[in-house]
N, C-alpha and C. Protein backbone atom coordinates (compact mmCIF):
# COMPACT_ATOMS: atom_id res chain seq x y z
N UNK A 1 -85.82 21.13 324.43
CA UNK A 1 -85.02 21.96 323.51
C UNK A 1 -84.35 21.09 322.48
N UNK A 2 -83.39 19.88 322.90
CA UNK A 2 -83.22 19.06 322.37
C UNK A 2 -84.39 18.53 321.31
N UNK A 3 -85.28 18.23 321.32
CA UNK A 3 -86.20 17.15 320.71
C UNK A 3 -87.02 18.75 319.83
N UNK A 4 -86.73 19.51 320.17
CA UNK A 4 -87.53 21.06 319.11
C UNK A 4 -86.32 21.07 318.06
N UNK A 5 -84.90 20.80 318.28
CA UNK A 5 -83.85 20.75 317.44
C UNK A 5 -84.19 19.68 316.34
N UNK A 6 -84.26 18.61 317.33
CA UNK A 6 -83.94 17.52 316.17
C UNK A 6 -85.51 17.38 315.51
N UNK A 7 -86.53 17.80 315.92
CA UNK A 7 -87.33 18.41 314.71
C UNK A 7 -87.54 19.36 313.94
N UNK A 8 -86.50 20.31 313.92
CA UNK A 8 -86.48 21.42 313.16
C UNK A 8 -85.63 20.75 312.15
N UNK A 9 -84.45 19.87 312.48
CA UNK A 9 -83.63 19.18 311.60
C UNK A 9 -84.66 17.91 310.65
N UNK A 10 -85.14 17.29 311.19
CA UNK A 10 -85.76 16.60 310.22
C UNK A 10 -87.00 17.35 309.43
N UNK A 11 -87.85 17.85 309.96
CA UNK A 11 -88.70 19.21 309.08
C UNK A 11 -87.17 19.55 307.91
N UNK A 12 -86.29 20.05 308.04
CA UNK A 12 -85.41 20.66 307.40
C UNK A 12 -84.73 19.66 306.07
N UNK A 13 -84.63 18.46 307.02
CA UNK A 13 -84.07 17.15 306.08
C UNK A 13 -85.07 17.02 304.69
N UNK A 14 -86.53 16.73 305.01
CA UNK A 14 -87.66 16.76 304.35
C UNK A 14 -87.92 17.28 303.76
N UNK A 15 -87.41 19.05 304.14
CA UNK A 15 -88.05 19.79 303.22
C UNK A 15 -87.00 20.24 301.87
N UNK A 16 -85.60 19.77 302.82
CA UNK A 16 -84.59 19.74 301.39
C UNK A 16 -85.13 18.37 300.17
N UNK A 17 -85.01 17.01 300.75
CA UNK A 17 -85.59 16.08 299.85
C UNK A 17 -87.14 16.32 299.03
N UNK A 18 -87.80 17.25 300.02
CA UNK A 18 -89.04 17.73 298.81
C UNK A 18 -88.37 18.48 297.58
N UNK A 19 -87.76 19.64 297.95
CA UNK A 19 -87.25 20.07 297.03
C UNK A 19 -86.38 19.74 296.41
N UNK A 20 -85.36 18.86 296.41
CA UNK A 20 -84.13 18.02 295.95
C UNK A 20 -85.36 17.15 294.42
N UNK A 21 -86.25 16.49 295.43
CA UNK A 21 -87.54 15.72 294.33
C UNK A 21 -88.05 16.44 293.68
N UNK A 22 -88.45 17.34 293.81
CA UNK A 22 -89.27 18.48 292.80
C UNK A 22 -88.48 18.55 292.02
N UNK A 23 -87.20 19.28 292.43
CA UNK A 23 -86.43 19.90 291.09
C UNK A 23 -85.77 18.65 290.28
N UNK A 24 -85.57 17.42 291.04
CA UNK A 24 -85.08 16.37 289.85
C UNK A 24 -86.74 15.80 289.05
N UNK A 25 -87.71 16.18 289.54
CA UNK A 25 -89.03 15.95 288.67
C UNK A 25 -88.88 16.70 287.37
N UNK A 26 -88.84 18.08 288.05
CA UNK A 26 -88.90 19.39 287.13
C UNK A 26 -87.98 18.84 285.85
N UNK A 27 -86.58 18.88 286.05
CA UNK A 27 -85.83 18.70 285.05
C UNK A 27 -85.85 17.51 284.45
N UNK A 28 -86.19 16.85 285.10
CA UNK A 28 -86.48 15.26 283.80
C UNK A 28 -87.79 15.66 283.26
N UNK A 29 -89.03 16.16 283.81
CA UNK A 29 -90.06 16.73 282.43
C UNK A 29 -89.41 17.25 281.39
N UNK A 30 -88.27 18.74 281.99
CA UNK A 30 -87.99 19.14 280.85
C UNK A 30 -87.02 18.95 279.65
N UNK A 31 -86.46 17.55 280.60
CA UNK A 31 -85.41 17.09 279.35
C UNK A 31 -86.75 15.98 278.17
N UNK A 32 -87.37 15.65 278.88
CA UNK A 32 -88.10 14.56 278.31
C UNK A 32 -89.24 15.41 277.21
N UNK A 33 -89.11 16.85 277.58
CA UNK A 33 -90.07 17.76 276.81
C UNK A 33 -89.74 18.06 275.38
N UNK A 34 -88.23 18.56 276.42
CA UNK A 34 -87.47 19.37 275.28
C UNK A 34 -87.12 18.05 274.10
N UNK A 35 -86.81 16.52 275.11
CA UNK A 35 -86.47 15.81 273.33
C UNK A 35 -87.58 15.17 272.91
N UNK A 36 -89.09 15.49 273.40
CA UNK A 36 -90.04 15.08 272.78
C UNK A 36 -90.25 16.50 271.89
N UNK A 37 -90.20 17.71 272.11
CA UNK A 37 -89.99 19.06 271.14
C UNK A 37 -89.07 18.61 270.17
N UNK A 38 -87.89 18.60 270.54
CA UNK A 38 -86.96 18.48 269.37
C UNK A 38 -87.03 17.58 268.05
N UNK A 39 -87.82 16.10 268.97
CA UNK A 39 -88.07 14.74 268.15
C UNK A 39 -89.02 15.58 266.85
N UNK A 40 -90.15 16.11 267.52
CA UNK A 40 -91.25 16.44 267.19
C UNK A 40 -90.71 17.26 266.15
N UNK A 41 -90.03 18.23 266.32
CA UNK A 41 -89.46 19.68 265.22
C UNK A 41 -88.87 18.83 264.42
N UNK A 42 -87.70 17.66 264.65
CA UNK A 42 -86.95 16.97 263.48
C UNK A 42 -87.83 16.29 262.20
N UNK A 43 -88.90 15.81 262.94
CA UNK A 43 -90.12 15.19 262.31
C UNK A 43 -90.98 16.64 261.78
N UNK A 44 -91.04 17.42 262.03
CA UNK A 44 -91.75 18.81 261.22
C UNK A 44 -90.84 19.22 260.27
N UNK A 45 -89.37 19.40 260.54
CA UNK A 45 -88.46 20.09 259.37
C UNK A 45 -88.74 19.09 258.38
N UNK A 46 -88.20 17.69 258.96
CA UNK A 46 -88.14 16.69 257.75
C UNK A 46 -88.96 16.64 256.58
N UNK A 47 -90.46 16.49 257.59
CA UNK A 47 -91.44 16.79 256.66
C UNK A 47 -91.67 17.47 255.65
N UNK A 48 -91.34 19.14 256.58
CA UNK A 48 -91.82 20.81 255.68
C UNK A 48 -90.59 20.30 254.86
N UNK A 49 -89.40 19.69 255.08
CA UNK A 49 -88.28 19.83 253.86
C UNK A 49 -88.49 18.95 252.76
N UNK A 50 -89.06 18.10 253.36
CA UNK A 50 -89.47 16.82 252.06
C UNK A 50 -91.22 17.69 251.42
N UNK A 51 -91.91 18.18 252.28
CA UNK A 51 -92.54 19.48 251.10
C UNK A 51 -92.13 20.21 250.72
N UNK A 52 -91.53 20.78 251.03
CA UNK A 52 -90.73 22.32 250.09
C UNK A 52 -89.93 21.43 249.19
N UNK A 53 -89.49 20.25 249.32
CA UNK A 53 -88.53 19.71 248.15
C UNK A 53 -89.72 18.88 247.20
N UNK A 54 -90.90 18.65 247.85
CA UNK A 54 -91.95 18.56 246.50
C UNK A 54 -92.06 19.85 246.04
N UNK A 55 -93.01 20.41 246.72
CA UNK A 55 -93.14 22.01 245.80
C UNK A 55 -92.11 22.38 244.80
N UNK A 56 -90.96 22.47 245.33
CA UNK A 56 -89.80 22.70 244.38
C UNK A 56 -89.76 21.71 243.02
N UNK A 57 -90.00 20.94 243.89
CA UNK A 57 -89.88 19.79 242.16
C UNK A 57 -90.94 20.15 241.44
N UNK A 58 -92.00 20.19 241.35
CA UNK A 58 -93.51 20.25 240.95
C UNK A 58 -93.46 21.59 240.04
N UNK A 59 -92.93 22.68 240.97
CA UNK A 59 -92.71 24.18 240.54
C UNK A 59 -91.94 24.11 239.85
N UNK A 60 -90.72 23.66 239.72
CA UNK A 60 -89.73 23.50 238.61
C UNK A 60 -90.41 22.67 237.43
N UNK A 61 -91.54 21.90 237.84
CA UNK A 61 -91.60 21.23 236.63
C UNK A 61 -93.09 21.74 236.13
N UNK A 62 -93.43 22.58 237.05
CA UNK A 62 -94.18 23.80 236.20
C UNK A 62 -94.20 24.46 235.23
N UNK A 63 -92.77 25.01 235.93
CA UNK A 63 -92.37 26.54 235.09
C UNK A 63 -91.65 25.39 233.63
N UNK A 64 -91.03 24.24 233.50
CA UNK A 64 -90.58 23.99 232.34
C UNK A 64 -91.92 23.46 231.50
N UNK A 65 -93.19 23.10 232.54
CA UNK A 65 -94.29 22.85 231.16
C UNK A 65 -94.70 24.25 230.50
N UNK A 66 -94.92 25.06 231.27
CA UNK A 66 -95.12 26.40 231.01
C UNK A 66 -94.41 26.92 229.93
N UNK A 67 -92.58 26.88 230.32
CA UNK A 67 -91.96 27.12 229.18
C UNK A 67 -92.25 26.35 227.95
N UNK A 68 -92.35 24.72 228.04
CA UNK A 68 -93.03 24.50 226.68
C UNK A 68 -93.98 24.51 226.33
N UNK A 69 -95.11 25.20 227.03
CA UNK A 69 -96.45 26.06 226.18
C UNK A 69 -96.09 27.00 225.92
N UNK A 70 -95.41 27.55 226.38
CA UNK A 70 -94.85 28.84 225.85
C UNK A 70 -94.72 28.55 224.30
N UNK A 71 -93.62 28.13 224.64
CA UNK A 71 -92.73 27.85 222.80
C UNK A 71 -94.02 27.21 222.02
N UNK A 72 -94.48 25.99 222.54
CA UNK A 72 -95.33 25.39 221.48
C UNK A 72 -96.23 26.73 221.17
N UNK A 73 -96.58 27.40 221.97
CA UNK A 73 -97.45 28.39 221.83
C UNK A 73 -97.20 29.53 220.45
N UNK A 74 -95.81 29.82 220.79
CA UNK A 74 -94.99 30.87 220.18
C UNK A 74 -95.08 30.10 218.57
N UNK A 75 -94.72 28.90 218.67
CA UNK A 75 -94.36 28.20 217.53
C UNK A 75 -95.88 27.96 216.94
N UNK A 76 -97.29 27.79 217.48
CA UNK A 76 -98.13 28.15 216.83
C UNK A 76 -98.77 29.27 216.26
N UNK A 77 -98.22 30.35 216.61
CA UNK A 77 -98.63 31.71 216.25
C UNK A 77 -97.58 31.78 215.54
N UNK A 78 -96.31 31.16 215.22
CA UNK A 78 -95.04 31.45 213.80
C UNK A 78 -96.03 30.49 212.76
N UNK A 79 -96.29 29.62 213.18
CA UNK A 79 -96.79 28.56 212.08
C UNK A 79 -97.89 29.19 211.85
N UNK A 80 -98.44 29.76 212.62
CA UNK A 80 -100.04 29.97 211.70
C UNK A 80 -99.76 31.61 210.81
N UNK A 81 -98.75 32.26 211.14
CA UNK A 81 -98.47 33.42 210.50
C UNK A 81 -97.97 33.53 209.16
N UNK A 82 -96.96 31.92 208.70
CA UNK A 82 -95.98 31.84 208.22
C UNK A 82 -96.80 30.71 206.96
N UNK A 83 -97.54 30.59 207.44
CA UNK A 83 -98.31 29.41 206.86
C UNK A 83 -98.55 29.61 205.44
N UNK A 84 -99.18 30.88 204.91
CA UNK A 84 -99.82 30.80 203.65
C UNK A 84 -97.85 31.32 203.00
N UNK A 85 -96.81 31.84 203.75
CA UNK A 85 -95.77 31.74 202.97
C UNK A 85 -95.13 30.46 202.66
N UNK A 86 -95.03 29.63 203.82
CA UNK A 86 -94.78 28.15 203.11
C UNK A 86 -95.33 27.60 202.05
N UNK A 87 -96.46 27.65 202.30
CA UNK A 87 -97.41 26.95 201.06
C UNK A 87 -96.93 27.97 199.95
N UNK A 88 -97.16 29.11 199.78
CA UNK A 88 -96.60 29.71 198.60
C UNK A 88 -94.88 29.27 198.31
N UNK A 89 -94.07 29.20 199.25
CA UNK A 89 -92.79 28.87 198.51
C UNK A 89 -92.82 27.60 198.33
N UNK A 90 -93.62 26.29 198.50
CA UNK A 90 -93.68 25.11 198.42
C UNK A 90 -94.41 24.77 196.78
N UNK A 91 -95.17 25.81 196.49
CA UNK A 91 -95.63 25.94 195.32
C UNK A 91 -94.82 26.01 194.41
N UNK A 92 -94.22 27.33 194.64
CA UNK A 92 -93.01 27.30 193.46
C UNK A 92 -91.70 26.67 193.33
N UNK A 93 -91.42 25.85 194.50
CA UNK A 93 -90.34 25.01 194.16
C UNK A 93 -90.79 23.63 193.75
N UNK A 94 -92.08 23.14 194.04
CA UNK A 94 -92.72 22.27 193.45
C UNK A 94 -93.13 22.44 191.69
N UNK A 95 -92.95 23.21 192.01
CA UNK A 95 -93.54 23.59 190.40
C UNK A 95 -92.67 23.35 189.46
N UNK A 96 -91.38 24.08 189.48
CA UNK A 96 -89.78 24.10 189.06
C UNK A 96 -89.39 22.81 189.48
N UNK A 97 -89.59 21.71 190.09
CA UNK A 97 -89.25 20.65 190.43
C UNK A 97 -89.98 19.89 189.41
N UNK A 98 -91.21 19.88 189.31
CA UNK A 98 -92.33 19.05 188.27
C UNK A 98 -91.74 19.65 186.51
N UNK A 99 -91.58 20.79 186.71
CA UNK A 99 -91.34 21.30 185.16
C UNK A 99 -90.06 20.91 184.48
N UNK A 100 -88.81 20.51 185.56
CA UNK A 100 -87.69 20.42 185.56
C UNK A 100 -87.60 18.94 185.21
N UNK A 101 -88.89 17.77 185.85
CA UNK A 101 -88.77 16.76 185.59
C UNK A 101 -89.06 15.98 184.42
N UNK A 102 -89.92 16.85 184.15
CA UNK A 102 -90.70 16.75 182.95
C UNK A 102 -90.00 16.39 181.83
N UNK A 103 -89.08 17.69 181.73
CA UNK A 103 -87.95 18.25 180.62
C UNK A 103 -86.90 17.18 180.91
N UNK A 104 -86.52 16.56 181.58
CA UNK A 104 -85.73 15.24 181.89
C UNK A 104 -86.28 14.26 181.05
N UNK A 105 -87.77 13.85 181.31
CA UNK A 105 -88.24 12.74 181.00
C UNK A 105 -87.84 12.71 179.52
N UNK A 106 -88.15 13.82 178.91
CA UNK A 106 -88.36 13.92 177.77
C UNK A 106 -87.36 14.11 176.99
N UNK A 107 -86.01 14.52 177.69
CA UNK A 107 -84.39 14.22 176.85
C UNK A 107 -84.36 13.12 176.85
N UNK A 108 -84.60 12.06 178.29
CA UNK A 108 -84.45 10.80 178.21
C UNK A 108 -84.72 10.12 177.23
N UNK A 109 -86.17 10.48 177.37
CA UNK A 109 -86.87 9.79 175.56
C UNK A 109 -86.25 10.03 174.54
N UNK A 110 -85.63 10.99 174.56
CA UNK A 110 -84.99 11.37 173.02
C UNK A 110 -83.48 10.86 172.44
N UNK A 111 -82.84 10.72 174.18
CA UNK A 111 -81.69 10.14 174.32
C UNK A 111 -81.54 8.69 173.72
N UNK A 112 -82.71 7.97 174.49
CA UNK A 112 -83.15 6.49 173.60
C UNK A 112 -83.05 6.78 172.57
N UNK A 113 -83.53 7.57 171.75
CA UNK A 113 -84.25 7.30 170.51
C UNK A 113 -82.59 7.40 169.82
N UNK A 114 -81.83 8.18 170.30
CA UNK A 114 -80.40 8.46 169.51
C UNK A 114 -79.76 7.15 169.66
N UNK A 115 -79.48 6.59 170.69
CA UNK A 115 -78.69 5.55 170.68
C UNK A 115 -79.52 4.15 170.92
N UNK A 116 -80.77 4.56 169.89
CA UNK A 116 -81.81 2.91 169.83
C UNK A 116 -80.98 2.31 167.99
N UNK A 117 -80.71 1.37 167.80
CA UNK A 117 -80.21 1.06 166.36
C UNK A 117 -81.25 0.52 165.73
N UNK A 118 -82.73 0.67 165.59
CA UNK A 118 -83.64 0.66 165.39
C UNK A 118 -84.46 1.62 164.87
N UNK A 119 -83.77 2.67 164.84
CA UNK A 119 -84.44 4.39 164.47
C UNK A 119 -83.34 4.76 163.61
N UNK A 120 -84.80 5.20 162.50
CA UNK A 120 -83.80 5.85 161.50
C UNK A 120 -83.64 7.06 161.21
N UNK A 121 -82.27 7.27 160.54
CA UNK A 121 -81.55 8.53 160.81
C UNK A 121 -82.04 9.64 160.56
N UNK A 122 -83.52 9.74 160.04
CA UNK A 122 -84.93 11.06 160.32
C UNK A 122 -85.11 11.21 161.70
N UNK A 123 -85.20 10.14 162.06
CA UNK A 123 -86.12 10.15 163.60
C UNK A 123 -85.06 10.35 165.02
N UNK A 124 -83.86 10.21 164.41
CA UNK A 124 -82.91 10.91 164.98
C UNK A 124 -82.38 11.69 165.07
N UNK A 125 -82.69 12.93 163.96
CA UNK A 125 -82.54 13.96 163.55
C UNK A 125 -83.31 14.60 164.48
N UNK A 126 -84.64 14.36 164.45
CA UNK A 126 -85.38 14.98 165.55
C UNK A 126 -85.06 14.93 166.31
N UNK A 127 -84.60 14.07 167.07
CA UNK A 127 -84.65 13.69 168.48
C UNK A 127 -83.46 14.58 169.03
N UNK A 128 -82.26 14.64 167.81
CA UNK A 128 -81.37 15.60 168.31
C UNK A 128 -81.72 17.42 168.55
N UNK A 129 -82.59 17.53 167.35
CA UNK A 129 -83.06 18.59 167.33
C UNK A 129 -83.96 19.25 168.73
N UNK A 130 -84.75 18.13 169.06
CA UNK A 130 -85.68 18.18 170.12
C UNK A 130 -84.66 18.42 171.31
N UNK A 131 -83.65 17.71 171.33
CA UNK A 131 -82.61 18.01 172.90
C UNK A 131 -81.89 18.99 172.71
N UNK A 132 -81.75 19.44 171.77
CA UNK A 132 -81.04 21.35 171.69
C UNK A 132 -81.94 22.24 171.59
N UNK A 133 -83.51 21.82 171.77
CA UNK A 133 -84.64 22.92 172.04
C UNK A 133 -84.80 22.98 172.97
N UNK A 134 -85.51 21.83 173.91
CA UNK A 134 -85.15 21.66 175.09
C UNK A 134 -83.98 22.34 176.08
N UNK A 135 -82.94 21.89 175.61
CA UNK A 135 -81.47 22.44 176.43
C UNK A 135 -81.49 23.48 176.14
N UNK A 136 -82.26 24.32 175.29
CA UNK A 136 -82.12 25.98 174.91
C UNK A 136 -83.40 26.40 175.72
N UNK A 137 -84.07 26.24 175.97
CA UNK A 137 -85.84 26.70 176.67
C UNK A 137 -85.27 26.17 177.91
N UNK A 138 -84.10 25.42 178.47
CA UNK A 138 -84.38 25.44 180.01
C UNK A 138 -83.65 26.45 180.14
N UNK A 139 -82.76 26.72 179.47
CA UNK A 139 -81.65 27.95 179.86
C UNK A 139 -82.10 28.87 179.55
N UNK A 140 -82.81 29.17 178.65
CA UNK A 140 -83.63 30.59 178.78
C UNK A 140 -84.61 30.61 179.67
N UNK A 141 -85.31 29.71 180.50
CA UNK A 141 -86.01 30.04 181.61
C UNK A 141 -85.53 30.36 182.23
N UNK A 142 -84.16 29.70 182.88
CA UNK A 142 -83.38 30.12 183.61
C UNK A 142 -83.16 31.59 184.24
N UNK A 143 -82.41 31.94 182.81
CA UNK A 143 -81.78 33.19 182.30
C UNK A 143 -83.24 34.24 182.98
N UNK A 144 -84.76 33.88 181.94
CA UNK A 144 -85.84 34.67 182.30
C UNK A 144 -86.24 34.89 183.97
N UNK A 145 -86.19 34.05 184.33
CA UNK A 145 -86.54 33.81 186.06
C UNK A 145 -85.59 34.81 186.85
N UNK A 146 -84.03 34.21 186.77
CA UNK A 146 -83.29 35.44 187.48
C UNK A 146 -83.43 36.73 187.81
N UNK A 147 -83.22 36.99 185.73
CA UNK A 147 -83.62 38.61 185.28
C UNK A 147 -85.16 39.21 186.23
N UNK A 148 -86.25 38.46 186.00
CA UNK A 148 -87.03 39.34 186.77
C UNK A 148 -87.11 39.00 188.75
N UNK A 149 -86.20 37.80 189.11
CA UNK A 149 -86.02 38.26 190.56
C UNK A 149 -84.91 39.20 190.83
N UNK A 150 -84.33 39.58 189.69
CA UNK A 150 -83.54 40.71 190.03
C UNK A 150 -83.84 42.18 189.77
N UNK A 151 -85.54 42.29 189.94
CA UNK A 151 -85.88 43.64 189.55
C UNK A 151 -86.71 43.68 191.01
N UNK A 152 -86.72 42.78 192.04
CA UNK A 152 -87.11 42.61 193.10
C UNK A 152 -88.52 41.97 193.40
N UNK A 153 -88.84 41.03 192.54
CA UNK A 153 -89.80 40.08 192.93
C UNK A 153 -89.23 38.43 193.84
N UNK A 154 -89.69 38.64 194.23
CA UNK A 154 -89.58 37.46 195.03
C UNK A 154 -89.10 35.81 194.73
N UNK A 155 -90.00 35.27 193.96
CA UNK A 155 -90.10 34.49 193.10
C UNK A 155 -91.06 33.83 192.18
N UNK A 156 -90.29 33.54 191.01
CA UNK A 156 -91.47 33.31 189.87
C UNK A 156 -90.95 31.93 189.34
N UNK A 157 -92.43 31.48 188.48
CA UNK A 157 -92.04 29.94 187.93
C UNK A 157 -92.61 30.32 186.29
N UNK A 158 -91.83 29.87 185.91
CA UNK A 158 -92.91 30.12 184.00
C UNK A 158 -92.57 28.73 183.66
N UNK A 159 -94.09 28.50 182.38
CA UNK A 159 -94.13 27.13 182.10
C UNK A 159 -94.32 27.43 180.48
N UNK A 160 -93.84 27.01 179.20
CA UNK A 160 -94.11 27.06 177.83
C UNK A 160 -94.32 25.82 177.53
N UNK A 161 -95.38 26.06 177.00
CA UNK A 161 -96.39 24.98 176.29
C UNK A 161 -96.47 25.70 175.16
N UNK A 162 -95.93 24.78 173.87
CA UNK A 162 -95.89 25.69 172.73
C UNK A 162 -95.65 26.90 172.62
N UNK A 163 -96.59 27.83 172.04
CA UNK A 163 -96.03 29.49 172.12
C UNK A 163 -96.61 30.15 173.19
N UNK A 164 -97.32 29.59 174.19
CA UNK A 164 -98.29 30.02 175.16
C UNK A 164 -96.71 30.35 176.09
N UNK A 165 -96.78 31.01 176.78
CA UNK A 165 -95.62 31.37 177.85
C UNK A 165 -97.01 31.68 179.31
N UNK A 166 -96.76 31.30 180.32
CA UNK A 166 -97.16 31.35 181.34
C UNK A 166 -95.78 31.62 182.36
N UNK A 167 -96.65 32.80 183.36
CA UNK A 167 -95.39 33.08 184.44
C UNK A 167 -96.52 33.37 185.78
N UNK A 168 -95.96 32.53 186.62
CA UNK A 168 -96.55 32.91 187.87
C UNK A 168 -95.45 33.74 188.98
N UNK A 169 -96.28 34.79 189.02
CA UNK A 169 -95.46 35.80 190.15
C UNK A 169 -95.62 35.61 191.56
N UNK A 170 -94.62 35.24 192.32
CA UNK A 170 -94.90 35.42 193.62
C UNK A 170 -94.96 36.86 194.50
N UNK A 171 -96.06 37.56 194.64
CA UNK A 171 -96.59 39.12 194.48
C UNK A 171 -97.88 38.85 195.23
N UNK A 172 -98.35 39.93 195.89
CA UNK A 172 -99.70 40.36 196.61
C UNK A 172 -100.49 41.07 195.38
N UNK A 173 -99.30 41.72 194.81
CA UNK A 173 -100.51 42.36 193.25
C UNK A 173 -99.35 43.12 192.65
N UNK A 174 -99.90 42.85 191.11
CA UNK A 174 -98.28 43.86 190.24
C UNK A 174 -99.43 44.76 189.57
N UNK A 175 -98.41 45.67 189.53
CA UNK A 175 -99.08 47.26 188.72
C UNK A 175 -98.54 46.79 187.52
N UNK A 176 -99.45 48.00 186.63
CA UNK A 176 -99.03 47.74 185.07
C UNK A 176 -97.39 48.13 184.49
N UNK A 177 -96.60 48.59 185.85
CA UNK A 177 -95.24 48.79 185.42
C UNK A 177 -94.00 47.78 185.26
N UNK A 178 -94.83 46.91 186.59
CA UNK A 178 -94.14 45.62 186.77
C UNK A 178 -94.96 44.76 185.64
N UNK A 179 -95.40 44.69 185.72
CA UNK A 179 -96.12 43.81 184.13
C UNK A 179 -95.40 44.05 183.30
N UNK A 180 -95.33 45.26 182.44
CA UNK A 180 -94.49 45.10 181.53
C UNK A 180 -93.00 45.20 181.43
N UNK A 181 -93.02 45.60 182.53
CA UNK A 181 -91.27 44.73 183.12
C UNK A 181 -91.48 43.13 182.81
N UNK A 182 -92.17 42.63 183.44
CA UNK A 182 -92.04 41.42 183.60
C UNK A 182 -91.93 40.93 181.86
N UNK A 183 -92.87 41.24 181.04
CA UNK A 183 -93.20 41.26 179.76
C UNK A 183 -92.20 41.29 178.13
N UNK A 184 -91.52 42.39 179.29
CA UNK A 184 -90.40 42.42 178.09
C UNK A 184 -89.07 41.79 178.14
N UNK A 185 -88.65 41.45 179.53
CA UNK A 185 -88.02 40.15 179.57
C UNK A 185 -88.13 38.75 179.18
N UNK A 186 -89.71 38.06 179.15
CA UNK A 186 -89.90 37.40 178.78
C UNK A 186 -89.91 37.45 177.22
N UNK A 187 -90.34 38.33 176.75
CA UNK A 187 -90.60 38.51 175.62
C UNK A 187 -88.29 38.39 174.37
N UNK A 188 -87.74 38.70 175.48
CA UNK A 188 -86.43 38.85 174.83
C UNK A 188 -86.29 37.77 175.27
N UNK A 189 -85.99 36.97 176.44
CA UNK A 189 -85.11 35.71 176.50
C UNK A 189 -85.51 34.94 175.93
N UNK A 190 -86.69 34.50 175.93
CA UNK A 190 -87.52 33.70 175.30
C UNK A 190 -88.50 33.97 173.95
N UNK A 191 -87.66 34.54 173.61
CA UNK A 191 -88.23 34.78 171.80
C UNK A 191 -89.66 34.84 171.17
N UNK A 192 -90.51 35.58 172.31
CA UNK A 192 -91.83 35.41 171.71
C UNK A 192 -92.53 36.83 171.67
N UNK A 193 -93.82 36.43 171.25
CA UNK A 193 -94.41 37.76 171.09
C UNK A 193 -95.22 38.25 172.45
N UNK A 194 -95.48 39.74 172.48
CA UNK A 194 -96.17 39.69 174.02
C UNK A 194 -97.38 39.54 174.17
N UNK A 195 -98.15 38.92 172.92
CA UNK A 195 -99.68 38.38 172.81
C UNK A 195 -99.80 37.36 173.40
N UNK A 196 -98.03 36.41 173.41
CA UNK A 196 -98.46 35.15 173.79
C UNK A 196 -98.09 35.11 174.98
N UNK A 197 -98.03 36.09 175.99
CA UNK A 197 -96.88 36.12 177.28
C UNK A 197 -98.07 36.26 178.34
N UNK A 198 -98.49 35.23 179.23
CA UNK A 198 -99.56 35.24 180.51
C UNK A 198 -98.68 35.91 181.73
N UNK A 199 -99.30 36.46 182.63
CA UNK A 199 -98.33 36.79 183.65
C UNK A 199 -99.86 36.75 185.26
N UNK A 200 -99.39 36.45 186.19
CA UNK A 200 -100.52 35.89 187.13
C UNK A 200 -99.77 35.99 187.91
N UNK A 201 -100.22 36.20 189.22
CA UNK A 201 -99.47 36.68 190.45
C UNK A 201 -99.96 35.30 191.49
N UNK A 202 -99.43 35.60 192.54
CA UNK A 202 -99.61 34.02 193.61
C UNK A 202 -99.05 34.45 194.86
């Protein structure tokens, strides 16, 4: 009876230390699991976060190339729309710039000629005469140009060469009403006849 005891006690001892061993097995797998999981997930976030923080960069620097195709885009469809109006207003301020210089050059010359002590007092006569024709034909262009952008043309350049009067209209097309609008202004500021008055659109 004795010796059935004290083997029921050691069977019993044994079978607590089996299980005492199991379960300290069990739980060191699962600590050793869980921080090989965790290691593992820190090393996956890191990763997915250091991708999602590429993507993000990449995508952000998408959407700003995008935005500047956009614009460059936008800005080639203004430029190509706008195009034949530049060139037309580049015309006529070029034009008025060249005609304007012209009429400079040519006081200049005359200016010499007044205060050269070498020219005699005929040829200075002219020369004065010539800079109060001049100074009178720019101011009546002047005067002419306004008057007809104030009947609602856009803009115009006129050039006189002798009695020839030339006017370029900035216009898609003038009817014969605006013509002789245009016509009889020129014809009053500038003192001529309307045989000699060109008028051309641009």
């Amino acid at each position: 009876m004795k010796v059935l005891k004290r083997n029921q006690i050691i069977i019993f001892i044994l079978a607590l230390m089996l299980v005492t061993a199991g379960y300290l097995s069990t739980t060191t797998n699962q600590d050793w699991i869980q921080t090989s999981v965790s290691t593992k997930d820190n090393t996956n976030i890191s990763n997915d976060t250091s991708t999602i923080g590429d993507a993000t960069f990449v995508n952000g620097g998408a959407l700003v190339e995008n935005e500047d195709e956009n614009v460059i885009s936008n800005n080639n469809v203004n430029t190509s729309t706008s195009t034949g109006t530049t060139q037309e207003d580049d015309y006529f301020s070029d034009s008025k710039l060249e005609r304007d210089s012209m009429y400079s050059q040519s006081l200049d010359s005359y200016q010499k000629m007044l205060d050269s002590t070498t020219v005699s007092s005929d040829q200075k006569a002219i020369a004065q005469n010539e800079i109060t024709r001049i100074n009178n034909e720019k101011n009546a262009i002047m005067i002419a140009e306004n008057l007809i952008k104030t009947k609602g043309f856009e803009d115009i350049v006129i050039f006189i060469n002798g009695d020839s009067i030339n006017a370029i209209i900035k216009s898609d097309k003038l009817s014969q009403e605006e013509i002789a609008q245009i016509q009889n202004v020129l014809s009053r500021e500038l003192n001529s006849d309307i045989s000699n008055i060109h008028i051309s659109n641009k």
